[in-house]
PDB file of N, CA and C in Angstrom:
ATOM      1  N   UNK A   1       0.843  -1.169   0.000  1.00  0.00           N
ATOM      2  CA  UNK A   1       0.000   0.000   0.000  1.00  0.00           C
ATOM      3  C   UNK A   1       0.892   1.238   0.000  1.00  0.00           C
ATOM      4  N   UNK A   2       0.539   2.068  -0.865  1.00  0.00           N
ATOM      5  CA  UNK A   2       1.667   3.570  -1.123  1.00  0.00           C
ATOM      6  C   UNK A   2       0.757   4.867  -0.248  1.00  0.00           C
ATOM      7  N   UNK A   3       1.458   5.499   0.174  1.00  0.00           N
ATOM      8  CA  UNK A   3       1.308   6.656   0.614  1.00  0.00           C
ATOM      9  C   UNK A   3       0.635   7.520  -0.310  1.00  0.00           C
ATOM     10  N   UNK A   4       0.203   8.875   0.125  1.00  0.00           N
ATOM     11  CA  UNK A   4      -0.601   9.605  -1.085  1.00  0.00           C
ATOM     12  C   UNK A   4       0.878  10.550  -1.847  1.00  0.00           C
ATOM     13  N   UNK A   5       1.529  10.625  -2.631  1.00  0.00           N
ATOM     14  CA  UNK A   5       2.662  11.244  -3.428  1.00  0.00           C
ATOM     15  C   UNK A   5       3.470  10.703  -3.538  1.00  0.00           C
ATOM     16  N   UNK A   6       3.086   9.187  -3.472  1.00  0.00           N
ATOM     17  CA  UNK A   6       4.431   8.324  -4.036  1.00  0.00           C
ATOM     18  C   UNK A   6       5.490   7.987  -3.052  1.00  0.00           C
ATOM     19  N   UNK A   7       4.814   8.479  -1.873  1.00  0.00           N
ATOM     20  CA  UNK A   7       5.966   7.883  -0.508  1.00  0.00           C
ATOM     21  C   UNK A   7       6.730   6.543   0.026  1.00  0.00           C
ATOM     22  N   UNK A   8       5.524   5.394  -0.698  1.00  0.00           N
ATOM     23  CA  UNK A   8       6.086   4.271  -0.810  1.00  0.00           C
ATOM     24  C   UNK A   8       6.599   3.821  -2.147  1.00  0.00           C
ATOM     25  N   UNK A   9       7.215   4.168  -2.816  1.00  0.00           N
ATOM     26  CA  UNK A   9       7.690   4.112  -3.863  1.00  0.00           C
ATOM     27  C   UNK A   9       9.482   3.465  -3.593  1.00  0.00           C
ATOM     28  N   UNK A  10       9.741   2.650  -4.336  1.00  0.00           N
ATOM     29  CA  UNK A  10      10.817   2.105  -4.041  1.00  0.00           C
ATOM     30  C   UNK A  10      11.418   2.835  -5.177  1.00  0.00           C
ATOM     31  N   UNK A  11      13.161   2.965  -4.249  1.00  0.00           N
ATOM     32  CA  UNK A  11      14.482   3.274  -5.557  1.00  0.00           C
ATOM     33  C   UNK A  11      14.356   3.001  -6.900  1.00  0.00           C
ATOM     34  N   UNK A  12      13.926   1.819  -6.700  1.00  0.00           N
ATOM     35  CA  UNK A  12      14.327   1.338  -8.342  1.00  0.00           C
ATOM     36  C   UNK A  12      13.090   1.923  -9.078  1.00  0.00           C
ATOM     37  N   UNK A  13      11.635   2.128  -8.450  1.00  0.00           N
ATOM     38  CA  UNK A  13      10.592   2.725  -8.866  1.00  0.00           C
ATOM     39  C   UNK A  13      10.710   4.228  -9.943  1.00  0.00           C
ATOM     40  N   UNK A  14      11.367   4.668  -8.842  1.00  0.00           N
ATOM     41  CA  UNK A  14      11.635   6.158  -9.073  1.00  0.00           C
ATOM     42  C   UNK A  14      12.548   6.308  -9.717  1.00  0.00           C
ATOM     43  N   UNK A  15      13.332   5.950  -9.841  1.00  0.00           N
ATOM     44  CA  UNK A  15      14.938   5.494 -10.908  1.00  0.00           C
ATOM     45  C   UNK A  15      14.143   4.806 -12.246  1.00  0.00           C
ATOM     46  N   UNK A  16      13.012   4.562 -12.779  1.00  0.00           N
ATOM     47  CA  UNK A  16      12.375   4.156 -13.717  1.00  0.00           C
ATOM     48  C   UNK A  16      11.549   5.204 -14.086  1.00  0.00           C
ATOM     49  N   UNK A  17      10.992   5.821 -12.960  1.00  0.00           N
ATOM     50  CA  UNK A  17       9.822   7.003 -13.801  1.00  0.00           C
ATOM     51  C   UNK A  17      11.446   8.611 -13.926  1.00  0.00           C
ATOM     52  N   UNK A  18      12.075   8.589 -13.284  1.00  0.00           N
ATOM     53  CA  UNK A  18      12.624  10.058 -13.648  1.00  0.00           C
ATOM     54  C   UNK A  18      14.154   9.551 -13.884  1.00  0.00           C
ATOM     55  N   UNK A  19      14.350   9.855 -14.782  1.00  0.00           N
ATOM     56  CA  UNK A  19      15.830   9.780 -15.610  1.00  0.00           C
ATOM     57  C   UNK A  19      16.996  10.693 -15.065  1.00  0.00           C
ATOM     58  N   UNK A  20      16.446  11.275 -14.267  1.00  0.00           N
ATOM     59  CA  UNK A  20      17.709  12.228 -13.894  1.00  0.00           C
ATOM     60  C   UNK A  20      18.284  11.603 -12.100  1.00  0.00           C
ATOM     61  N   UNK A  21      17.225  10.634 -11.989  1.00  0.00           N
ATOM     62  CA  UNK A  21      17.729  10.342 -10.446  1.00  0.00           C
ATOM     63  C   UNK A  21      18.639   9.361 -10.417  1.00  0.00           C
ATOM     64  N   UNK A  22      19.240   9.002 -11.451  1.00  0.00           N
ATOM     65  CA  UNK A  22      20.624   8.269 -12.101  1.00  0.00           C
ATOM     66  C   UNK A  22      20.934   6.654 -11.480  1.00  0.00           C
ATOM     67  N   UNK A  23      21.631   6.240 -11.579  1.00  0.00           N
ATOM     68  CA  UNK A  23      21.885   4.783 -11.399  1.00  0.00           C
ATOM     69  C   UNK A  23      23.281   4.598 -10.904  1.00  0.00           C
ATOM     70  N   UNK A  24      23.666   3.355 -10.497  1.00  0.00           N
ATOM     71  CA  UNK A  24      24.963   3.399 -10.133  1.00  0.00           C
ATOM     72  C   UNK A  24      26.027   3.504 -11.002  1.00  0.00           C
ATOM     73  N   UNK A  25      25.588   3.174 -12.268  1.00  0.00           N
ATOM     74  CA  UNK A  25      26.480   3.112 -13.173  1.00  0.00           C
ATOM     75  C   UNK A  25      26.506   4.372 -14.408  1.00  0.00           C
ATOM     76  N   UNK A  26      25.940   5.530 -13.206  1.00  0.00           N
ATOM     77  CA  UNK A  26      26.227   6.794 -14.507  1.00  0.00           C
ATOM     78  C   UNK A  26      27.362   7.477 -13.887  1.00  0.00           C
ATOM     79  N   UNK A  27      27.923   8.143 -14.699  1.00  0.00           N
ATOM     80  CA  UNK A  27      29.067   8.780 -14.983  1.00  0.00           C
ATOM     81  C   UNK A  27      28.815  10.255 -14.394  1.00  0.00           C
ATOM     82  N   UNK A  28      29.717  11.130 -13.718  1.00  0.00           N
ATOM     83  CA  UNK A  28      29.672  12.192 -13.404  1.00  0.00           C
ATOM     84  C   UNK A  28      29.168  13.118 -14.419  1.00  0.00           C
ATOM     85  N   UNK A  29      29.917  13.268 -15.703  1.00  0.00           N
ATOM     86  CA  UNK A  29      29.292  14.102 -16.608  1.00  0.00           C
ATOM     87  C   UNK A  29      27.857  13.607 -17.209  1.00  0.00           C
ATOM     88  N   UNK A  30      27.568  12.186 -17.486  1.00  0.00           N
ATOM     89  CA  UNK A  30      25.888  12.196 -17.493  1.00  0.00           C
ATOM     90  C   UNK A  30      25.095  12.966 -16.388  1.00  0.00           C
ATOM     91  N   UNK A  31      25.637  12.437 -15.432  1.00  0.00           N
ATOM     92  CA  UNK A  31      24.841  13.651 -14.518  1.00  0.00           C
ATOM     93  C   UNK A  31      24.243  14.878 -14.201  1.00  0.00           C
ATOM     94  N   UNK A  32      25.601  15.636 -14.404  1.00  0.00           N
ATOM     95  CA  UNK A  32      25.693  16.818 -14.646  1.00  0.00           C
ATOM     96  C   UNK A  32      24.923  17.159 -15.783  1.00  0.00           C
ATOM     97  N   UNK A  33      25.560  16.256 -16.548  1.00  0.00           N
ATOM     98  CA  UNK A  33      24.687  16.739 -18.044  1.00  0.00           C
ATOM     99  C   UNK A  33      22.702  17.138 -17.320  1.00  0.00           C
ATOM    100  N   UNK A  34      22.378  16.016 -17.059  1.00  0.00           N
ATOM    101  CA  UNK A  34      20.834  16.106 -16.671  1.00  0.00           C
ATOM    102  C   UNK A  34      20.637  16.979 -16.092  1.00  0.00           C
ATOM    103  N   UNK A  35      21.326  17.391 -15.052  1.00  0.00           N
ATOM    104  CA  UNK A  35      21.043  18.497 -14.288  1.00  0.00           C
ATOM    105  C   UNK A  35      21.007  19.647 -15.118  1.00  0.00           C
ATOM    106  N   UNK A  36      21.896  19.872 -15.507  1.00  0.00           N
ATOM    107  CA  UNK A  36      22.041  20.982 -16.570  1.00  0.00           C
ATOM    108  C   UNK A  36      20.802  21.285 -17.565  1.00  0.00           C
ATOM    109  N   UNK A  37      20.612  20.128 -18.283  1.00  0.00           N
ATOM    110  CA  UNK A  37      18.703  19.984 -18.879  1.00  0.00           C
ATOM    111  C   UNK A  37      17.619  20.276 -18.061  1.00  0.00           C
ATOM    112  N   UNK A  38      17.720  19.856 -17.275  1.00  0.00           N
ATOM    113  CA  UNK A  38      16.758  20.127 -16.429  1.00  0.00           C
ATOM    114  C   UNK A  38      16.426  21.358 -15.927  1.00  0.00           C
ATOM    115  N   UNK A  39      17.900  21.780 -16.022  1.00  0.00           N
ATOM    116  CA  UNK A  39      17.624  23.449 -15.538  1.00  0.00           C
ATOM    117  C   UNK A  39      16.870  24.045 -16.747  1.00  0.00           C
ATOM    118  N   UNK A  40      17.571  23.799 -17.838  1.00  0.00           N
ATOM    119  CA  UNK A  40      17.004  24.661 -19.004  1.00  0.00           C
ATOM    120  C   UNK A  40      15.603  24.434 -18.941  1.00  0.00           C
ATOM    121  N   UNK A  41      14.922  23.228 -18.992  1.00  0.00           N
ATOM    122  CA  UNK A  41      13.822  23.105 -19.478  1.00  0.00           C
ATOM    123  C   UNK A  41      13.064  23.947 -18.248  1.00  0.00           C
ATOM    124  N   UNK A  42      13.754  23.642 -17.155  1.00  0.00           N
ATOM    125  CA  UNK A  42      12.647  25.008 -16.151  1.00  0.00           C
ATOM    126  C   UNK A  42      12.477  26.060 -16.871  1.00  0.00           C
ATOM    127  N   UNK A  43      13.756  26.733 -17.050  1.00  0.00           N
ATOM    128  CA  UNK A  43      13.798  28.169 -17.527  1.00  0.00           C
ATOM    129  C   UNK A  43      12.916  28.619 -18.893  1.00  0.00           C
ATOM    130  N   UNK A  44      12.945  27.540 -19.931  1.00  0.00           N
ATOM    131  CA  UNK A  44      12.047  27.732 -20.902  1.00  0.00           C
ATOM    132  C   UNK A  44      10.699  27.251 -20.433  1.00  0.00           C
ATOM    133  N   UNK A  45      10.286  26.949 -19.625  1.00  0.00           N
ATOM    134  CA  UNK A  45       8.886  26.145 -19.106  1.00  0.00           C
ATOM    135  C   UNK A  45       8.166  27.492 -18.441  1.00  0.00           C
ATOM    136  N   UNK A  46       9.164  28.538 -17.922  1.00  0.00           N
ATOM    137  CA  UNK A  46       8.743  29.068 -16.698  1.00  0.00           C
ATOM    138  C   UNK A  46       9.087  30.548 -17.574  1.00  0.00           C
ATOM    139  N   UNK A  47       7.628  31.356 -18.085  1.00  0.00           N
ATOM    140  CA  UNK A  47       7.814  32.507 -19.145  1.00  0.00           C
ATOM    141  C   UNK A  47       8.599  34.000 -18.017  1.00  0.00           C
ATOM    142  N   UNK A  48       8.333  33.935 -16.916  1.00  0.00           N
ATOM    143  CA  UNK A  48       9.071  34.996 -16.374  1.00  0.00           C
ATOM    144  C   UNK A  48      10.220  34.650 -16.253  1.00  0.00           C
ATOM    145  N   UNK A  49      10.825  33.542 -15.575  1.00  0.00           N
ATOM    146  CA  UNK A  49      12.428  32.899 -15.533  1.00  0.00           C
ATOM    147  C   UNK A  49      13.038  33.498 -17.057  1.00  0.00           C
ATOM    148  N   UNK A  50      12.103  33.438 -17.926  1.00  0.00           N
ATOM    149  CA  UNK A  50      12.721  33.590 -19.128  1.00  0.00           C
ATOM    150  C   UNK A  50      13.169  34.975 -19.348  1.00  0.00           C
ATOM    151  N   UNK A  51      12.084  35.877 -19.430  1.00  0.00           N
ATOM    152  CA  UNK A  51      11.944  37.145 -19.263  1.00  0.00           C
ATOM    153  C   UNK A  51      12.969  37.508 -18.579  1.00  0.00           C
ATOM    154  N   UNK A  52      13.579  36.968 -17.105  1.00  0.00           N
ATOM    155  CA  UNK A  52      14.546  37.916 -16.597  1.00  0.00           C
ATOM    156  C   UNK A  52      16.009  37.355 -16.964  1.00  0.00           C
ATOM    157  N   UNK A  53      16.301  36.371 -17.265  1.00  0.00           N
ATOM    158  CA  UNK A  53      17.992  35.964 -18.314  1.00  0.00           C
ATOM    159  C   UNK A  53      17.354  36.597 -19.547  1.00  0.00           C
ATOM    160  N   UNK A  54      16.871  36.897 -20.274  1.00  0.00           N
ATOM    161  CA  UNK A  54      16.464  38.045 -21.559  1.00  0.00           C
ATOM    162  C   UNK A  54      16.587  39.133 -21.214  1.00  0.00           C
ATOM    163  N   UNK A  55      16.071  39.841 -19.920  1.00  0.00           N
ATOM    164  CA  UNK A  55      16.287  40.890 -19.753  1.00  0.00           C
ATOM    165  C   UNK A  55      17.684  41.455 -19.210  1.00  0.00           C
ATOM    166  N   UNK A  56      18.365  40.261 -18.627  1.00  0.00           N
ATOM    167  CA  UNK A  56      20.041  40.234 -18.074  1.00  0.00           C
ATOM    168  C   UNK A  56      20.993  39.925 -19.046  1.00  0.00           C
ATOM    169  N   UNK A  57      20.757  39.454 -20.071  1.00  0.00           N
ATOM    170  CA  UNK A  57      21.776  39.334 -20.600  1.00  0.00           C
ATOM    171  C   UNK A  57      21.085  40.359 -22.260  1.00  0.00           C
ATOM    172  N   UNK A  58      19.984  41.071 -21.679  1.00  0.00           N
ATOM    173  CA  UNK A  58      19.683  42.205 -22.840  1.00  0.00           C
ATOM    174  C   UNK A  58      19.731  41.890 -24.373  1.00  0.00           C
ATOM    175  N   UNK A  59      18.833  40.643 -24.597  1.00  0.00           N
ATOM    176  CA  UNK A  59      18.542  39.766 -25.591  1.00  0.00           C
ATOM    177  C   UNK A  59      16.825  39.969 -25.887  1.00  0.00           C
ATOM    178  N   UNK A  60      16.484  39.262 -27.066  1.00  0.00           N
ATOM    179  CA  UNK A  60      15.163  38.945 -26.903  1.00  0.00           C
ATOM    180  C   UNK A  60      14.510  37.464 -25.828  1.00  0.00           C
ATOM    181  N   UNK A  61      13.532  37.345 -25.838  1.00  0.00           N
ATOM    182  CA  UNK A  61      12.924  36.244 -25.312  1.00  0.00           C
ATOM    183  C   UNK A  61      13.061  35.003 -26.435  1.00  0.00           C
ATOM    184  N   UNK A  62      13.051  34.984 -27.493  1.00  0.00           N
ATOM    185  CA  UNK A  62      13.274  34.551 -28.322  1.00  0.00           C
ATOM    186  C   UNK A  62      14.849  33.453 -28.577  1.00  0.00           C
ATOM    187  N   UNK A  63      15.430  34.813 -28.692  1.00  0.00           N
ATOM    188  CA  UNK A  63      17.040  34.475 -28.779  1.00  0.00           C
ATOM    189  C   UNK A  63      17.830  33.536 -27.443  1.00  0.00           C
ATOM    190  N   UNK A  64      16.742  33.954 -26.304  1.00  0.00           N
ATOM    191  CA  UNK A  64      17.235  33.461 -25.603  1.00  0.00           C
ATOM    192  C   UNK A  64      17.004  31.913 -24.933  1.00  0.00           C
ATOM    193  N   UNK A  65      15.340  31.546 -25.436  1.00  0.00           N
ATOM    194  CA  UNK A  65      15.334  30.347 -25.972  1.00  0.00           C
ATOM    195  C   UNK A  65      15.900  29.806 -26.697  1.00  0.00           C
ATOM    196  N   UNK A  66      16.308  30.031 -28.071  1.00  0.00           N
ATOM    197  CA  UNK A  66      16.565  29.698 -28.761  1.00  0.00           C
ATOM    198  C   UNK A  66      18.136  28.738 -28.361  1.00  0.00           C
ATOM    199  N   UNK A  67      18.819  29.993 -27.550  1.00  0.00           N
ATOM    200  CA  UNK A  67      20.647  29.343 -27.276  1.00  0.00           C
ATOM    201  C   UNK A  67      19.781  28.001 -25.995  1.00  0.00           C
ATOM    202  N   UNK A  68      18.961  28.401 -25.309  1.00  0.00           N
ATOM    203  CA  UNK A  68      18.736  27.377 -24.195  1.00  0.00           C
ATOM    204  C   UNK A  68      18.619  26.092 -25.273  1.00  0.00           C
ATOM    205  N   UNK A  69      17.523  26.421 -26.117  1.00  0.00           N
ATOM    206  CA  UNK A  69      17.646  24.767 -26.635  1.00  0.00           C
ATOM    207  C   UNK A  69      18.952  24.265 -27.359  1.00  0.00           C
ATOM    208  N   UNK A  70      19.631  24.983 -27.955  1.00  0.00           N
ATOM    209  CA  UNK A  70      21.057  24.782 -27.923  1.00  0.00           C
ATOM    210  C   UNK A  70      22.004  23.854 -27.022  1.00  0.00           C
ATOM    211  N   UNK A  71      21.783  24.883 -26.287  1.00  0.00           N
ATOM    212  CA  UNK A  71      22.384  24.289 -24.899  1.00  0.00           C
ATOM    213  C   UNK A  71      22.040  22.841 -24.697  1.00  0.00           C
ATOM    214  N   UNK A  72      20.973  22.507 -24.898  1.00  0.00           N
ATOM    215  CA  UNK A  72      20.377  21.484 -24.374  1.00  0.00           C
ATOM    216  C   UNK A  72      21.400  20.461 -24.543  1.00  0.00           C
ATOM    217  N   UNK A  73      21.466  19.922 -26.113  1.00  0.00           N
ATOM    218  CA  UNK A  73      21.794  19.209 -27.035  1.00  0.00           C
ATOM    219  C   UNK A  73      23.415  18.681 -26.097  1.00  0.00           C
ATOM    220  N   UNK A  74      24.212  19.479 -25.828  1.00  0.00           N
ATOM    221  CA  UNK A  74      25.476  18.908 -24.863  1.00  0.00           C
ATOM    222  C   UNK A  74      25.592  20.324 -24.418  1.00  0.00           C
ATOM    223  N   UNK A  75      24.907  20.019 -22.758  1.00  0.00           N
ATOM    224  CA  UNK A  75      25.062  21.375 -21.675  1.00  0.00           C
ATOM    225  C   UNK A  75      26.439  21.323 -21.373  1.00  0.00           C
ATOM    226  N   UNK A  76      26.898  20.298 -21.272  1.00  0.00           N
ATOM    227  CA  UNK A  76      28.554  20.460 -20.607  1.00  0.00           C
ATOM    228  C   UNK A  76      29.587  19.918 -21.564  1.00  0.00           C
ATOM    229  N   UNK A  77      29.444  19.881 -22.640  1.00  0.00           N
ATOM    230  CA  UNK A  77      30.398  19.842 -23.844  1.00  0.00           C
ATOM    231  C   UNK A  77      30.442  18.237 -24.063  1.00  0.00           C
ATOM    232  N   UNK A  78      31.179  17.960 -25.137  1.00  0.00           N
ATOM    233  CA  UNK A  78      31.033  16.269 -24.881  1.00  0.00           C
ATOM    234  C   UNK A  78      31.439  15.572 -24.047  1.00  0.00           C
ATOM    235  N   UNK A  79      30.873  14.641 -24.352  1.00  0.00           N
ATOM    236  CA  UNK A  79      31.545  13.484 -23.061  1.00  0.00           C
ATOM    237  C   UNK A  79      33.086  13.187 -23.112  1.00  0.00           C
ATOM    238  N   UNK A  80      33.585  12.797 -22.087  1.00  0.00           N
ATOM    239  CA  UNK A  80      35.102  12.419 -21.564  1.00  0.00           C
ATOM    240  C   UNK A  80      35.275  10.683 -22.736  1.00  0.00           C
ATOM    241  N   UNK A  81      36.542  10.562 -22.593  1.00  0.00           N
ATOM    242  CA  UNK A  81      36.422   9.093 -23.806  1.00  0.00           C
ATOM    243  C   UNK A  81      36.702   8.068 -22.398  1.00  0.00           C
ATOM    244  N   UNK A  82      36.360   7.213 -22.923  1.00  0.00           N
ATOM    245  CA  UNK A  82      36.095   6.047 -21.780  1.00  0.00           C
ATOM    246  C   UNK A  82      37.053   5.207 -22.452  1.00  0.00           C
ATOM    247  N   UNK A  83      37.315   4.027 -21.815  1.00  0.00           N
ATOM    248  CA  UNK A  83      38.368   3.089 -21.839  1.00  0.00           C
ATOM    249  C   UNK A  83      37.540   2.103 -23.074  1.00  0.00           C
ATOM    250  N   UNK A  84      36.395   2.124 -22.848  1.00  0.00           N
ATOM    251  CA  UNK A  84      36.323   0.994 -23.779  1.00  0.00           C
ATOM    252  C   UNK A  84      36.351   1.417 -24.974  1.00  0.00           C
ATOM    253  N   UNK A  85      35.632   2.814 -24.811  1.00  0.00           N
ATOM    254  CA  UNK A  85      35.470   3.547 -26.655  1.00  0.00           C
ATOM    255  C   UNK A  85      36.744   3.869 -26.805  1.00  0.00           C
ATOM    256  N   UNK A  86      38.253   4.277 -26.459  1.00  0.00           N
ATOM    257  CA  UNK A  86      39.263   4.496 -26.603  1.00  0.00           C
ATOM    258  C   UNK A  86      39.805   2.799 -27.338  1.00  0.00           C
ATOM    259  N   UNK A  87      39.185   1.611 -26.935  1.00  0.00           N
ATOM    260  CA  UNK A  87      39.658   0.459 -27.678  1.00  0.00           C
ATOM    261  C   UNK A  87      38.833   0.125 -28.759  1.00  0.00           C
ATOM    262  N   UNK A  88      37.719   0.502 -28.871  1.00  0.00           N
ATOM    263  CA  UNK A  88      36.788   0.595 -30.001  1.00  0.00           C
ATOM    264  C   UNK A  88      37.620   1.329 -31.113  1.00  0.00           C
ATOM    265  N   UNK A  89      38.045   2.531 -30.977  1.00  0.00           N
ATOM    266  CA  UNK A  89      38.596   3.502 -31.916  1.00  0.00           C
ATOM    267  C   UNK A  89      39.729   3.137 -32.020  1.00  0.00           C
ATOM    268  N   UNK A  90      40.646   2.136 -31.645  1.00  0.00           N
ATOM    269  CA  UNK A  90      41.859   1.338 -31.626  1.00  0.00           C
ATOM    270  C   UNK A  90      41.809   0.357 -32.672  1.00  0.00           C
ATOM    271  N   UNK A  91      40.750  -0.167 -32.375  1.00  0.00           N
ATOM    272  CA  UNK A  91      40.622  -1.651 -33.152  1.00  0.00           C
ATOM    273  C   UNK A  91      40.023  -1.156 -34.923  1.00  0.00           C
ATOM    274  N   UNK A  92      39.711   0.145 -34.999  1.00  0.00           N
ATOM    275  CA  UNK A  92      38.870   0.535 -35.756  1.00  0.00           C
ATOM    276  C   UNK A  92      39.695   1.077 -36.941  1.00  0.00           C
ATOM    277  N   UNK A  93      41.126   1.959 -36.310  1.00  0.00           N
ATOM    278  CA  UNK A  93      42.370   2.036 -36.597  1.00  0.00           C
ATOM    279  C   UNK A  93      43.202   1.497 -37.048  1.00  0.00           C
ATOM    280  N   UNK A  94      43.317   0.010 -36.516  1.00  0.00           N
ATOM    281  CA  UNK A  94      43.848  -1.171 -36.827  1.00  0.00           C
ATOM    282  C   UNK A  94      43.367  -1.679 -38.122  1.00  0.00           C
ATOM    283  N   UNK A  95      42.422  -1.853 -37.945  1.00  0.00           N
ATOM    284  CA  UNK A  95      41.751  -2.082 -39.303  1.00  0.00           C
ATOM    285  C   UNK A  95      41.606  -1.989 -40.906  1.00  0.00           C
ATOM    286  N   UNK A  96      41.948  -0.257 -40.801  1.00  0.00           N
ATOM    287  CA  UNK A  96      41.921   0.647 -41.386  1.00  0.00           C
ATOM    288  C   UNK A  96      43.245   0.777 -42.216  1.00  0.00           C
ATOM    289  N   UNK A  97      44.381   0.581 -41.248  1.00  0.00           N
ATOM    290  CA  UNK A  97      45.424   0.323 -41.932  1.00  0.00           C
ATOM    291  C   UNK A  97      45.876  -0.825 -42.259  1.00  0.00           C
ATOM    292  N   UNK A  98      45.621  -2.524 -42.080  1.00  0.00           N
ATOM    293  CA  UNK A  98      45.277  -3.375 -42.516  1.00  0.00           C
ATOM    294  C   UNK A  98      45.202  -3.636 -44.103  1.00  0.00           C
TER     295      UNK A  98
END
């Protein structure tokens, strides 16, 4: 039996309905990354939030959506190379000159 707002809701529950409450096996910059989305999508969700980074950085409302959805796409630049994709792009190399 659950509580009224999801109080009995188990980890793994909630780690299935919201993507940003991460897993053991995400990476610092996925993280960040989400967080970072998440912010944006407030800021474009929320028409005064918007209004005042438009009015601070003395843009349109427009323009300034516009870089947010930008942003979106990689908030914190790309990802770091990982060990395995560093042997992926090894073997791929290898190949190539083969």
């Amino acid at each position: 039996m659950s509580n009224p707002g999801g109080a009995g809701m188990t980890t793994e529950q909630l780690k299935a309905r919201y993507v940003g409450t991460g897993h053991a096996d995400m990476s610092k910059h996925e993280w960040l990354s989400n967080q970072h989305r998440d912010t944006y999508a407030s800021i474009l969700g929320h028409a005064d939030q918007l209004l005042y980074y438009a009015t601070a950085e003395n843009q349109s409302m427009g323009r300034v959506r516009l870089t947010l959805l930008h942003k979106m796409i990689q908030p914190c630049g790309p990802p770091p190379p990982t060990k395995d994709l560093d042997k992926i792009i090894e073997q791929q190399m290898d190949q190539q000159e083969e």
